[in-house]
C-alpha atoms as a PDB file:
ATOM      1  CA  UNK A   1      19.735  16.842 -92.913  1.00  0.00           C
ATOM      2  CA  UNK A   2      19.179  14.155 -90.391  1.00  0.00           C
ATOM      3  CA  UNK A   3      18.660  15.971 -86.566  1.00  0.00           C
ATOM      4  CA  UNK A   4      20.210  13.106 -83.821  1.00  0.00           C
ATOM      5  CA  UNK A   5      17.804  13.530 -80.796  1.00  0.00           C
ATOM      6  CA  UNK A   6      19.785  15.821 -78.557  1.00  0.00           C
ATOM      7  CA  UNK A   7      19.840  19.138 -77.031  1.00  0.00           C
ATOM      8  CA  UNK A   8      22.016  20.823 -79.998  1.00  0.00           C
ATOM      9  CA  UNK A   9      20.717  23.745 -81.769  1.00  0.00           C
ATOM     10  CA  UNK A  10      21.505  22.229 -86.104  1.00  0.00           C
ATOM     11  CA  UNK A  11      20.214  24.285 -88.279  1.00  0.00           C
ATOM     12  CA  UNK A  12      17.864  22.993 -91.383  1.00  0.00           C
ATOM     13  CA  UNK A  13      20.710  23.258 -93.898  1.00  0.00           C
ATOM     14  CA  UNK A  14      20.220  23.371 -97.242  1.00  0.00           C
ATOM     15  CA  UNK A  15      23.443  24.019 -98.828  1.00  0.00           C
ATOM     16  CA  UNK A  16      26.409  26.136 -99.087  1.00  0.00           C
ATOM     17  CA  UNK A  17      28.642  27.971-101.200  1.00  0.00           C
ATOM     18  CA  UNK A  18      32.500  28.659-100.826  1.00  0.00           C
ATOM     19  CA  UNK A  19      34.297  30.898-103.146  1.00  0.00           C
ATOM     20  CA  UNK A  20      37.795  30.698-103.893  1.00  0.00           C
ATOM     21  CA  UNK A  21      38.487  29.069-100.223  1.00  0.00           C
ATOM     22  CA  UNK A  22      41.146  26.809 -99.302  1.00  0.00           C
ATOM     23  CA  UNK A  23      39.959  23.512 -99.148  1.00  0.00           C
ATOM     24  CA  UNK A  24      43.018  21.358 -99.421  1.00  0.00           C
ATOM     25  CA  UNK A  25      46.149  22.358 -98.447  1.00  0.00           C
ATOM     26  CA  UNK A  26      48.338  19.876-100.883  1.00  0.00           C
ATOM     27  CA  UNK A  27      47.018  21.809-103.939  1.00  0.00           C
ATOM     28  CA  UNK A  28      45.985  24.555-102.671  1.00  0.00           C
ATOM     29  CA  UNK A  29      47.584  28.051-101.812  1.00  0.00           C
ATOM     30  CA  UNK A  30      51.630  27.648-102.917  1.00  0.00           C
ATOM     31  CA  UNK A  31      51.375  24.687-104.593  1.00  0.00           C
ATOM     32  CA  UNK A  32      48.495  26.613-107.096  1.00  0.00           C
ATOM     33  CA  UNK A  33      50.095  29.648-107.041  1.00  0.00           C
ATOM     34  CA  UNK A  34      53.433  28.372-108.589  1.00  0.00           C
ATOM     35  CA  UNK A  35      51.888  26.640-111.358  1.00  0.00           C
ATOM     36  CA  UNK A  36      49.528  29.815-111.884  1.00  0.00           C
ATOM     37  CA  UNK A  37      52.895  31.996-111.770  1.00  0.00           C
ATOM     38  CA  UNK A  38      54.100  30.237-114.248  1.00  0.00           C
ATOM     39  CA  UNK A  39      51.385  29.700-116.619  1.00  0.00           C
ATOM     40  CA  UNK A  40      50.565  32.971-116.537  1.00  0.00           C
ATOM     41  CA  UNK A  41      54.043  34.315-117.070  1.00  0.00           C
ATOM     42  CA  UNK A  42      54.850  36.058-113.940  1.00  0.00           C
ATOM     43  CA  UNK A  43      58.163  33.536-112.930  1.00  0.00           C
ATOM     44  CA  UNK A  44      60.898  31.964-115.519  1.00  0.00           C
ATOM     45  CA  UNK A  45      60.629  28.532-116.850  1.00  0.00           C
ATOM     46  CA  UNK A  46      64.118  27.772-114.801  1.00  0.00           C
ATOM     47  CA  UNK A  47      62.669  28.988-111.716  1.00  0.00           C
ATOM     48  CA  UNK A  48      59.702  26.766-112.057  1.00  0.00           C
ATOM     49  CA  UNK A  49      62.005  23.633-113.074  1.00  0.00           C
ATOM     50  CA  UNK A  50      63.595  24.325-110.017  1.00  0.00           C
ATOM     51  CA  UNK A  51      60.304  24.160-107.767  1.00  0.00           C
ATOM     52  CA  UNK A  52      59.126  21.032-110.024  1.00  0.00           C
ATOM     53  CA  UNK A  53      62.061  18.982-109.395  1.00  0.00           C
ATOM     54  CA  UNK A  54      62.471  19.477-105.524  1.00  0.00           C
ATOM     55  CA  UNK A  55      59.098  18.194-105.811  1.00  0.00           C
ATOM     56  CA  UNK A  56      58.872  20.483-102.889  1.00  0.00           C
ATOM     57  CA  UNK A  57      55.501  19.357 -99.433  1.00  0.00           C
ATOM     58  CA  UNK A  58      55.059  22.939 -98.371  1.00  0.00           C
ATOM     59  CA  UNK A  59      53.623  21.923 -94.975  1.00  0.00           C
ATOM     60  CA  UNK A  60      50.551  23.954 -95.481  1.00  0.00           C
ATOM     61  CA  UNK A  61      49.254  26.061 -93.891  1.00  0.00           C
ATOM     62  CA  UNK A  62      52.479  27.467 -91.426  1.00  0.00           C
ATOM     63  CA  UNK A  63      55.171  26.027 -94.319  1.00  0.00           C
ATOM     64  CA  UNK A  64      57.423  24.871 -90.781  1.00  0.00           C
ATOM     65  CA  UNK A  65      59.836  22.748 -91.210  1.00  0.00           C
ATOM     66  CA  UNK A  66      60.315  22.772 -95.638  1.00  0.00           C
ATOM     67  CA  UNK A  67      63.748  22.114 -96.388  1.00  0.00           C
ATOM     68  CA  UNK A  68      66.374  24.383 -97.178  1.00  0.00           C
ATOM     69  CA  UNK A  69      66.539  24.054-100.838  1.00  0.00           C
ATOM     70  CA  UNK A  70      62.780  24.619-101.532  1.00  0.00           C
ATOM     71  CA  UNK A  71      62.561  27.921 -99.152  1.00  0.00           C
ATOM     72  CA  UNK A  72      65.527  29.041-101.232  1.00  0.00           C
ATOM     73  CA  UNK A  73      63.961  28.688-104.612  1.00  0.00           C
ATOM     74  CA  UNK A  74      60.541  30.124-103.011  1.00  0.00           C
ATOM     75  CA  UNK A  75      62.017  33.031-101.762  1.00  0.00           C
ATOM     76  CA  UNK A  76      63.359  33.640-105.502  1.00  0.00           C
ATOM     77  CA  UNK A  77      59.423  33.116-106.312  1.00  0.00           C
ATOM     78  CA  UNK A  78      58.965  35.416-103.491  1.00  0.00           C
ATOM     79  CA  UNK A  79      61.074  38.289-104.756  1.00  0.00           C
ATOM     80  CA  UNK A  80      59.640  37.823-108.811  1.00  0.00           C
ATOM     81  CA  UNK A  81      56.081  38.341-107.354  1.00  0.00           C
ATOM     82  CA  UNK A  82      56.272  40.236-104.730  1.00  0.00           C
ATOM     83  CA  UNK A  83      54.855  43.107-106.483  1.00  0.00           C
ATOM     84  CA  UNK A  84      51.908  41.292-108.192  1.00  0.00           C
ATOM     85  CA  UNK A  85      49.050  41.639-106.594  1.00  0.00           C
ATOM     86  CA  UNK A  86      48.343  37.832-105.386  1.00  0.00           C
ATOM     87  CA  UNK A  87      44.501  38.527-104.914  1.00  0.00           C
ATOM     88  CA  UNK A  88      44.268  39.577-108.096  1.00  0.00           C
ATOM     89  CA  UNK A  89      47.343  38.806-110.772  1.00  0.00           C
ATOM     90  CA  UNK A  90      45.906  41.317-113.741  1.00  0.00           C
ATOM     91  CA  UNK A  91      45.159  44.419-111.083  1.00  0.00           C
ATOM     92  CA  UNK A  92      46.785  47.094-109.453  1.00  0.00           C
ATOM     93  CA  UNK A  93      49.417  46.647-106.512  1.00  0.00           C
ATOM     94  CA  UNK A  94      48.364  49.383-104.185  1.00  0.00           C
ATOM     95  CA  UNK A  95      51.177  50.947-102.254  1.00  0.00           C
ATOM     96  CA  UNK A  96      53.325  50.330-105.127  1.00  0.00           C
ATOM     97  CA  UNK A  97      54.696  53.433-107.791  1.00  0.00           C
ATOM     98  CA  UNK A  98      51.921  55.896-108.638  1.00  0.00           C
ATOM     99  CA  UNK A  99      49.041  53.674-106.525  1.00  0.00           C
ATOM    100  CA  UNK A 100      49.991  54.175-103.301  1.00  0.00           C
ATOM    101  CA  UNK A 101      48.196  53.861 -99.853  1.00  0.00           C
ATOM    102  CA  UNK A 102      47.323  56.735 -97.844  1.00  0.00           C
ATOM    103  CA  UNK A 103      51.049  56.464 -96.281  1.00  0.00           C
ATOM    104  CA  UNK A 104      54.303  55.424 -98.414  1.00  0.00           C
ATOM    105  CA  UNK A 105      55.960  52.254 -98.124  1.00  0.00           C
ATOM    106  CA  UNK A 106      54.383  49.340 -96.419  1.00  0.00           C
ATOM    107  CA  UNK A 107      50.560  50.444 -96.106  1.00  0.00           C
ATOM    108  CA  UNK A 108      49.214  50.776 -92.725  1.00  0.00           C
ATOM    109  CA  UNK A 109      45.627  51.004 -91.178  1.00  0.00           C
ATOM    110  CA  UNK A 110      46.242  54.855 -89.908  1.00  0.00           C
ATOM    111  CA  UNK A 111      48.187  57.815 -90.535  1.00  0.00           C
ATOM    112  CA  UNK A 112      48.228  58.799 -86.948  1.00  0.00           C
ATOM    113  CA  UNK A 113      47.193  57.829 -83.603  1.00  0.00           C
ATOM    114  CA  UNK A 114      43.560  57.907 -83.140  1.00  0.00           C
ATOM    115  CA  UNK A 115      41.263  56.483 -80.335  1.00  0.00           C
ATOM    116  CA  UNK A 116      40.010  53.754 -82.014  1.00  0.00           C
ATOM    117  CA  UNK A 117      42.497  51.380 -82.377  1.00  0.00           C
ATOM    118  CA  UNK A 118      42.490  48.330 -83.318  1.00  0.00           C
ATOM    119  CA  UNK A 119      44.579  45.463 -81.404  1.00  0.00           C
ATOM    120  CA  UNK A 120      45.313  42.705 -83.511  1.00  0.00           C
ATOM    121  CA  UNK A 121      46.237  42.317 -87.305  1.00  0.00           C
ATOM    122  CA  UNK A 122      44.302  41.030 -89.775  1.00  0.00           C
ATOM    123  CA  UNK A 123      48.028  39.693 -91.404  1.00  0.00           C
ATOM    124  CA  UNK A 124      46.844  35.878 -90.717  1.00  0.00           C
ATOM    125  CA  UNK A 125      43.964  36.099 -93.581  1.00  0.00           C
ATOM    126  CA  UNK A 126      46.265  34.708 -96.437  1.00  0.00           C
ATOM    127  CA  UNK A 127      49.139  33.737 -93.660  1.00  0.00           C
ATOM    128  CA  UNK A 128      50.723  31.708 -96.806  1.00  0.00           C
ATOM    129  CA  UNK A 129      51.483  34.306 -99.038  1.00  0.00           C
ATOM    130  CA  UNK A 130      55.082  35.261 -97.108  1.00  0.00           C
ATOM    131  CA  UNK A 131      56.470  32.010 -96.027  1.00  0.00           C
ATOM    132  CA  UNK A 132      56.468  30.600 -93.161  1.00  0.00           C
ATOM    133  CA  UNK A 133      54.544  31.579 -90.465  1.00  0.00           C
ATOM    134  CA  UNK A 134      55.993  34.418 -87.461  1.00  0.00           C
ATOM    135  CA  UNK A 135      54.843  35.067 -84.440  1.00  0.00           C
ATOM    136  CA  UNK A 136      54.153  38.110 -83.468  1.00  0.00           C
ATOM    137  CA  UNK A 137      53.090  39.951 -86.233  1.00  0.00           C
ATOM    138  CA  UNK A 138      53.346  43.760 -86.782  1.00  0.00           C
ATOM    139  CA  UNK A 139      50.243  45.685 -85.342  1.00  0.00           C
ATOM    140  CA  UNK A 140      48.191  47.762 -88.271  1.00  0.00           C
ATOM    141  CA  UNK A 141      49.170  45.706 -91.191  1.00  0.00           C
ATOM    142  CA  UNK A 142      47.082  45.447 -94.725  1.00  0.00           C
ATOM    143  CA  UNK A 143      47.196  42.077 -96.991  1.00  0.00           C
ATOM    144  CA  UNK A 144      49.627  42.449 -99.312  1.00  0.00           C
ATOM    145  CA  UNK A 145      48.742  45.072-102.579  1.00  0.00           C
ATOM    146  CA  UNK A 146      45.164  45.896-101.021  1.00  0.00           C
ATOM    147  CA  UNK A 147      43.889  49.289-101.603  1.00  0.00           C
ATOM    148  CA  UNK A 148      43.060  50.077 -97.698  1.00  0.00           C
ATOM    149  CA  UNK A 149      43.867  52.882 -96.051  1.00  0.00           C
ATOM    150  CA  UNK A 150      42.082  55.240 -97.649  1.00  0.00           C
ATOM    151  CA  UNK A 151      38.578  53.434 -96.514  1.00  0.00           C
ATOM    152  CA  UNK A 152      40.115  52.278 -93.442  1.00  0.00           C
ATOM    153  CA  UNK A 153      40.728  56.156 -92.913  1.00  0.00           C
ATOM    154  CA  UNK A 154      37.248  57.441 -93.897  1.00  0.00           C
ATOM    155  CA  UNK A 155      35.300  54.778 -91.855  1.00  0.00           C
ATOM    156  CA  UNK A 156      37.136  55.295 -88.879  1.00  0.00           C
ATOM    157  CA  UNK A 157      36.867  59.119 -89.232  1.00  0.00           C
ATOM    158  CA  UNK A 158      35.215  61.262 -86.467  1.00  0.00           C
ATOM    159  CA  UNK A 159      32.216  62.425 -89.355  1.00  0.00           C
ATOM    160  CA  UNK A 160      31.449  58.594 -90.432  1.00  0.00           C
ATOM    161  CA  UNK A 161      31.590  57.200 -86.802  1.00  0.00           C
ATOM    162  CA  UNK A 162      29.220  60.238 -85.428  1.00  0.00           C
ATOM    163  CA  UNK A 163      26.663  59.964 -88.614  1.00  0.00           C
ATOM    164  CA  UNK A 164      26.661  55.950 -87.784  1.00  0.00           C
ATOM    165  CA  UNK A 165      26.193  56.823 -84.160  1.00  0.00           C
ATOM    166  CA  UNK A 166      28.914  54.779 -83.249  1.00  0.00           C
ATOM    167  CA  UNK A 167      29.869  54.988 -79.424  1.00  0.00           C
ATOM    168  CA  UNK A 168      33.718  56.101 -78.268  1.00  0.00           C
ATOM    169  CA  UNK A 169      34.372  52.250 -77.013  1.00  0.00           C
ATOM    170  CA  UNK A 170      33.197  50.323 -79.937  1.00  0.00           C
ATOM    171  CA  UNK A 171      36.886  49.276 -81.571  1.00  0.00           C
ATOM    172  CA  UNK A 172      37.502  50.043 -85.388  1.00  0.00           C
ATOM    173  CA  UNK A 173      36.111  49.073 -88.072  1.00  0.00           C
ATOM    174  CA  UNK A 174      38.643  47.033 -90.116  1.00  0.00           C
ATOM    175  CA  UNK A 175      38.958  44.951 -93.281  1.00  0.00           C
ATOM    176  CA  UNK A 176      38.753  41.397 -91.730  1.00  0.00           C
ATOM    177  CA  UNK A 177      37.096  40.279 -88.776  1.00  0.00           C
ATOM    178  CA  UNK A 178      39.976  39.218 -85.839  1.00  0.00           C
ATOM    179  CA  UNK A 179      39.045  37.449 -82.620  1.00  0.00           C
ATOM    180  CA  UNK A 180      37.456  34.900 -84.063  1.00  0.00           C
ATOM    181  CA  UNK A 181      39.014  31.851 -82.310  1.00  0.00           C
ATOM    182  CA  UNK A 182      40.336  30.155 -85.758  1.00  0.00           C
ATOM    183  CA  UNK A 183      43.043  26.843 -86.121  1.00  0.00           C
ATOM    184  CA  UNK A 184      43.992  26.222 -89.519  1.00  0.00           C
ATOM    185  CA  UNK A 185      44.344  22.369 -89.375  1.00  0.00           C
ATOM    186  CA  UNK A 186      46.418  20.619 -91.711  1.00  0.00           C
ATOM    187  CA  UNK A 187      43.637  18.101 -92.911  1.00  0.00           C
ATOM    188  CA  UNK A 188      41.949  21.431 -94.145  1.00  0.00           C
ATOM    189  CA  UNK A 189      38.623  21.248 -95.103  1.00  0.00           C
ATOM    190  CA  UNK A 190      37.811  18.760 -98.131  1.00  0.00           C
ATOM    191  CA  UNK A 191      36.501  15.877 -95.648  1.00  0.00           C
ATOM    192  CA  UNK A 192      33.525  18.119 -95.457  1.00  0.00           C
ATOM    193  CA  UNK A 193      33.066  17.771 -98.869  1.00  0.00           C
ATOM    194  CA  UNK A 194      33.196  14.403 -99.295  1.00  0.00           C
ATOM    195  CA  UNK A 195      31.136  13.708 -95.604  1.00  0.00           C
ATOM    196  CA  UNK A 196      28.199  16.062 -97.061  1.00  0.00           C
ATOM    197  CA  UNK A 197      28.211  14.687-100.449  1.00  0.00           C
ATOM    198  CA  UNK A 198      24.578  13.762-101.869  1.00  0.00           C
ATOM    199  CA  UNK A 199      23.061  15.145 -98.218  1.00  0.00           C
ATOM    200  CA  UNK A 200      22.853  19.115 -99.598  1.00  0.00           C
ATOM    201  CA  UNK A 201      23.348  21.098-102.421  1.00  0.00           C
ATOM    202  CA  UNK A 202      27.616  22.608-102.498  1.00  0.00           C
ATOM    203  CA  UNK A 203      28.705  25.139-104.839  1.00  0.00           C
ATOM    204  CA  UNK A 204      32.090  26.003-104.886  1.00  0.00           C
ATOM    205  CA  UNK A 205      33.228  28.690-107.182  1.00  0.00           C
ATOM    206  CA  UNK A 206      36.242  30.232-107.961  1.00  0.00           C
ATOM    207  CA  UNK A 207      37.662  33.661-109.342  1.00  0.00           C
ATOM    208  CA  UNK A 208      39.984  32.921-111.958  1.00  0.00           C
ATOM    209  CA  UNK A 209      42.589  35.411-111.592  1.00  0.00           C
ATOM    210  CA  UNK A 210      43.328  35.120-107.636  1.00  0.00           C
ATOM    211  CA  UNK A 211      46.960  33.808-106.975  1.00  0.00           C
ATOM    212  CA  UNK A 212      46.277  33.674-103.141  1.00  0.00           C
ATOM    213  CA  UNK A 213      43.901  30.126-103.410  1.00  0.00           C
ATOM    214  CA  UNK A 214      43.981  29.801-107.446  1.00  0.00           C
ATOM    215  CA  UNK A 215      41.589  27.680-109.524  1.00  0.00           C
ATOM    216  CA  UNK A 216      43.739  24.745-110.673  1.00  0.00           C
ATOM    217  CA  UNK A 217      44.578  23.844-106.908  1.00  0.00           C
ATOM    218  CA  UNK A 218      40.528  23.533-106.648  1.00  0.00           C
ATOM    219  CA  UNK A 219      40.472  22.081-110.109  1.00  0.00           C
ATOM    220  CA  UNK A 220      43.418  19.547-108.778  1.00  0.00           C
ATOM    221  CA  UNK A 221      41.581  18.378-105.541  1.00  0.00           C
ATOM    222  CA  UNK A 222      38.267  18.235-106.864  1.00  0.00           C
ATOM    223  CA  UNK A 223      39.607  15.772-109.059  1.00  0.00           C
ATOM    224  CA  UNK A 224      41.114  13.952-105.788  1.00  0.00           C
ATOM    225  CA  UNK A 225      37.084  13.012-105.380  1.00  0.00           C
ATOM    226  CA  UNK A 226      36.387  10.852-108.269  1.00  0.00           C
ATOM    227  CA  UNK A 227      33.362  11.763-108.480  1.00  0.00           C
ATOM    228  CA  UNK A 228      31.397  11.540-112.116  1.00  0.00           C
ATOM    229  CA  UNK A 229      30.521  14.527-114.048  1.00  0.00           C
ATOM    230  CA  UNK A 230      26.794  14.953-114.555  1.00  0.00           C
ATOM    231  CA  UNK A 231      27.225  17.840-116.099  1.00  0.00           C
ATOM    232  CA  UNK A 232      30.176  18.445-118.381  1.00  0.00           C
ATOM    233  CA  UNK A 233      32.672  21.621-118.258  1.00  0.00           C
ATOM    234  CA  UNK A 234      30.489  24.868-120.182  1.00  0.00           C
ATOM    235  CA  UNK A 235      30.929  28.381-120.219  1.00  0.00           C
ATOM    236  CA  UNK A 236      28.080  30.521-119.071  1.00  0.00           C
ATOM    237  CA  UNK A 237      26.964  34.332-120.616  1.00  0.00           C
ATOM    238  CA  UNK A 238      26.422  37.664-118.846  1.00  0.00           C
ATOM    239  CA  UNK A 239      25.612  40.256-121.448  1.00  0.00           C
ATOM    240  CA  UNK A 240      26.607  37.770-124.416  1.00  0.00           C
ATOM    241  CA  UNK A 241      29.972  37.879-123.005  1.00  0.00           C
ATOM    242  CA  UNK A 242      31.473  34.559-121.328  1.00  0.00           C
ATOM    243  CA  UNK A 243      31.269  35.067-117.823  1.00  0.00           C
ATOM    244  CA  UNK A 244      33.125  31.696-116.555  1.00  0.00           C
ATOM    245  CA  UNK A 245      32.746  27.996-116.716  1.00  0.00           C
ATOM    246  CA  UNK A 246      30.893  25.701-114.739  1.00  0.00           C
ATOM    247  CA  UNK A 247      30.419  21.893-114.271  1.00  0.00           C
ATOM    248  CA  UNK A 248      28.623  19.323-111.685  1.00  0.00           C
ATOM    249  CA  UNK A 249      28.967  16.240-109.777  1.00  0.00           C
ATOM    250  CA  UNK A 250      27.006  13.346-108.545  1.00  0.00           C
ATOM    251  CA  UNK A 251      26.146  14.187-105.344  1.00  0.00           C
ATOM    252  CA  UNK A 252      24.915  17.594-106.168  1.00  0.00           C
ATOM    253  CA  UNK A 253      28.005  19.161-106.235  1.00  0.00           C
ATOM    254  CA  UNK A 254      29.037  22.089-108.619  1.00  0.00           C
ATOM    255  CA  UNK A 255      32.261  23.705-109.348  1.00  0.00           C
ATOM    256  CA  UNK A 256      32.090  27.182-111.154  1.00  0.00           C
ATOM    257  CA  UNK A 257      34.476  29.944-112.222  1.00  0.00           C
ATOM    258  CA  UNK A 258      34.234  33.540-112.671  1.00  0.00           C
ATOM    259  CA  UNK A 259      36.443  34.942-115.532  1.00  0.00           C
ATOM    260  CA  UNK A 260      38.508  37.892-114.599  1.00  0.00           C
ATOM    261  CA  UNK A 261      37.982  37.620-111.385  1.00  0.00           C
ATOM    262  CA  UNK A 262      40.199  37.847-108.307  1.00  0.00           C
ATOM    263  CA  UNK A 263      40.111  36.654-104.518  1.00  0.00           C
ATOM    264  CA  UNK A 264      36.988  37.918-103.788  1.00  0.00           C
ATOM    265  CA  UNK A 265      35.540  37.704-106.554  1.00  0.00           C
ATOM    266  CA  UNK A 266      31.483  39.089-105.867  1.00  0.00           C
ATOM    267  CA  UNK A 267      33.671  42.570-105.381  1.00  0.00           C
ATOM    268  CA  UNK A 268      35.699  42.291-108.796  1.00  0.00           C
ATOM    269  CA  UNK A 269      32.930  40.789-111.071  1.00  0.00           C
ATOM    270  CA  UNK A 270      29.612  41.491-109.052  1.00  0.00           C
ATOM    271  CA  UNK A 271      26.896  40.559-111.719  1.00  0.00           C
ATOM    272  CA  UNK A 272      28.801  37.557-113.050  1.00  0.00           C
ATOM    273  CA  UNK A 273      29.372  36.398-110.099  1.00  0.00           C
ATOM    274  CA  UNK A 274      25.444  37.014-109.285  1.00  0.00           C
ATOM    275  CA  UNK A 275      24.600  35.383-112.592  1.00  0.00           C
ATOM    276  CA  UNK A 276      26.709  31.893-110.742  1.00  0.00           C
ATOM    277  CA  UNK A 277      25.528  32.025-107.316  1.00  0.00           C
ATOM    278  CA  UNK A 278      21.907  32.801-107.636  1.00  0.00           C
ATOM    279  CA  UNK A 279      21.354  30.631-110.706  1.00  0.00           C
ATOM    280  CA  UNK A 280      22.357  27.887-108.574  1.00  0.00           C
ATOM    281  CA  UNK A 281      20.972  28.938-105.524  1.00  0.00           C
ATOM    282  CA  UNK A 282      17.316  28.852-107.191  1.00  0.00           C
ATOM    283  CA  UNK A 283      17.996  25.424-109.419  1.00  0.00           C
ATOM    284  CA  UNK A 284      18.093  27.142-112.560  1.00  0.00           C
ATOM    285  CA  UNK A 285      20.719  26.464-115.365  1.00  0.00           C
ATOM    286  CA  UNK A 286      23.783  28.628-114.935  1.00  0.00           C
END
């Protein structure tokens, strides 16, 4: 990229890659999710004619101010999925029946008081997923259905901190990074996209089971770009098995999936996922 003569540090960037990351808030997040839910059999047709007719602007990414009629029909949504686990549609609900957390009923990050506590949630990663947004949130919270406690538990134990050589004031160790200063803005994060089109490489790739930012909202935006195909939609193999799909754009651009695959999706399917990212990372066919 292009340096303007200044004092700024820019770094000689190649390219990036984003996977499953909100990018536009009109089709992504609850938008996705609904049609997902539906096409995948977790909500009723009824309740989904319901959520198509109201034809509902969910005000991404707080949801403030959506009208009465559509917060009535999402909480229904709410209550038929609540038990699903939205990073992941197919897996496990941890905390739930005969998977639960280290503590029963709503998971939290410790059984007990310990030293090293944490002082801030890390509730705000998917702040969609519950409705509209509240302020405060409770301390020690998990993401919804995430299996945490238990390695929250062992990392923050006396025997892992000691064999790290951890010092006494270092805070805990904890799923998601917090103080970060971070301002979801309601433009999201597409402009990027389109600004940094045909200056570097962009991969963005998605896990095709993850409710929280599902594929057809960045299927649905992506199209939003009208950008040409110059490389048409084609599975790709792991181990003769299809591992996902992939497609590019003018501009250097590509869009890929990973089959099975939830939110994060390097941790669900690690060598297809490998197989996507370093294929295009090196210019090779996926």
């Amino acid at each position: 990229m292009e340096h303007a003569n200044d004092d700024t540090f820019k770094p000689n960037l190649k390219g990036f890659a984003v996977g499953n990351g909100v990018t536009n808030w009109k089709y992504d997040t609850t938008a996705a999710y609904i049609d997902m839910a539906y096409w995948h059999s977790l909500i009723d047709e009824t309740t989904h004619e319901k959520l198509v007719a109201l034809n509902c602007d969910w005000n991404m990414p707080y949801m403030l101010g959506v009208s009465d009629e559509c917060m009535e029909v999402f909480n229904e949504f709410n209550t038929l999925t609540a038990s699903v686990n939205v990073y992941d549609i197919f897996g496990v609900c941890w905390g739930k029946g005969p998977y639960p957390q280290a503590t029963e009923g709503v998971p939290h990050l410790y059984d007990n008081e310990k030293i090293h506590q944490r002082v801030v949630t890390p509730a705000d990663y998917t702040p969609w997923i519950k409705g509209p947004k509240r302020s405060p949130k409770a301390l020690k919270e998990l993401p919804p259905c995430t299996f945490g406690s238990e390695l929250l538990n062992y990392m923050n134990s006396d025997e892992v901190r000691q064999a790290m050589h951890i010092p006494d004031y270092v805070q805990a160790w904890d799923l998601c990074k917090t103080g970060i200063v971070y301002d979801s803005q309601q433009k999201a994060s597409q402009w990027i996209y389109e600004e940094l089109q045909g200056k570097i490489r962009m991969l963005h790739y998605s896990g095709d089971v993850d409710g929280a930012v599902p594929t057809v909202g960045t299927q649905n935006w992506i199209a939003t770009l009208g950008w040409k195909n110059t490389s048409e939609w084609k599975q790709y193999l792991v181990d003769g098995q299809v591992a996902g799909y992939w497609e590019s754009y003018e501009g250097d651009f590509t869009f890929g999936t990973v089959h099975g695959a939830g939110h994060m999706a390097p941790q669900f399917k690690p060598p297809q996922t490998y197989h996507l990212v370093f294929n295009w990372m090196f210019g090779r066919e996926i």
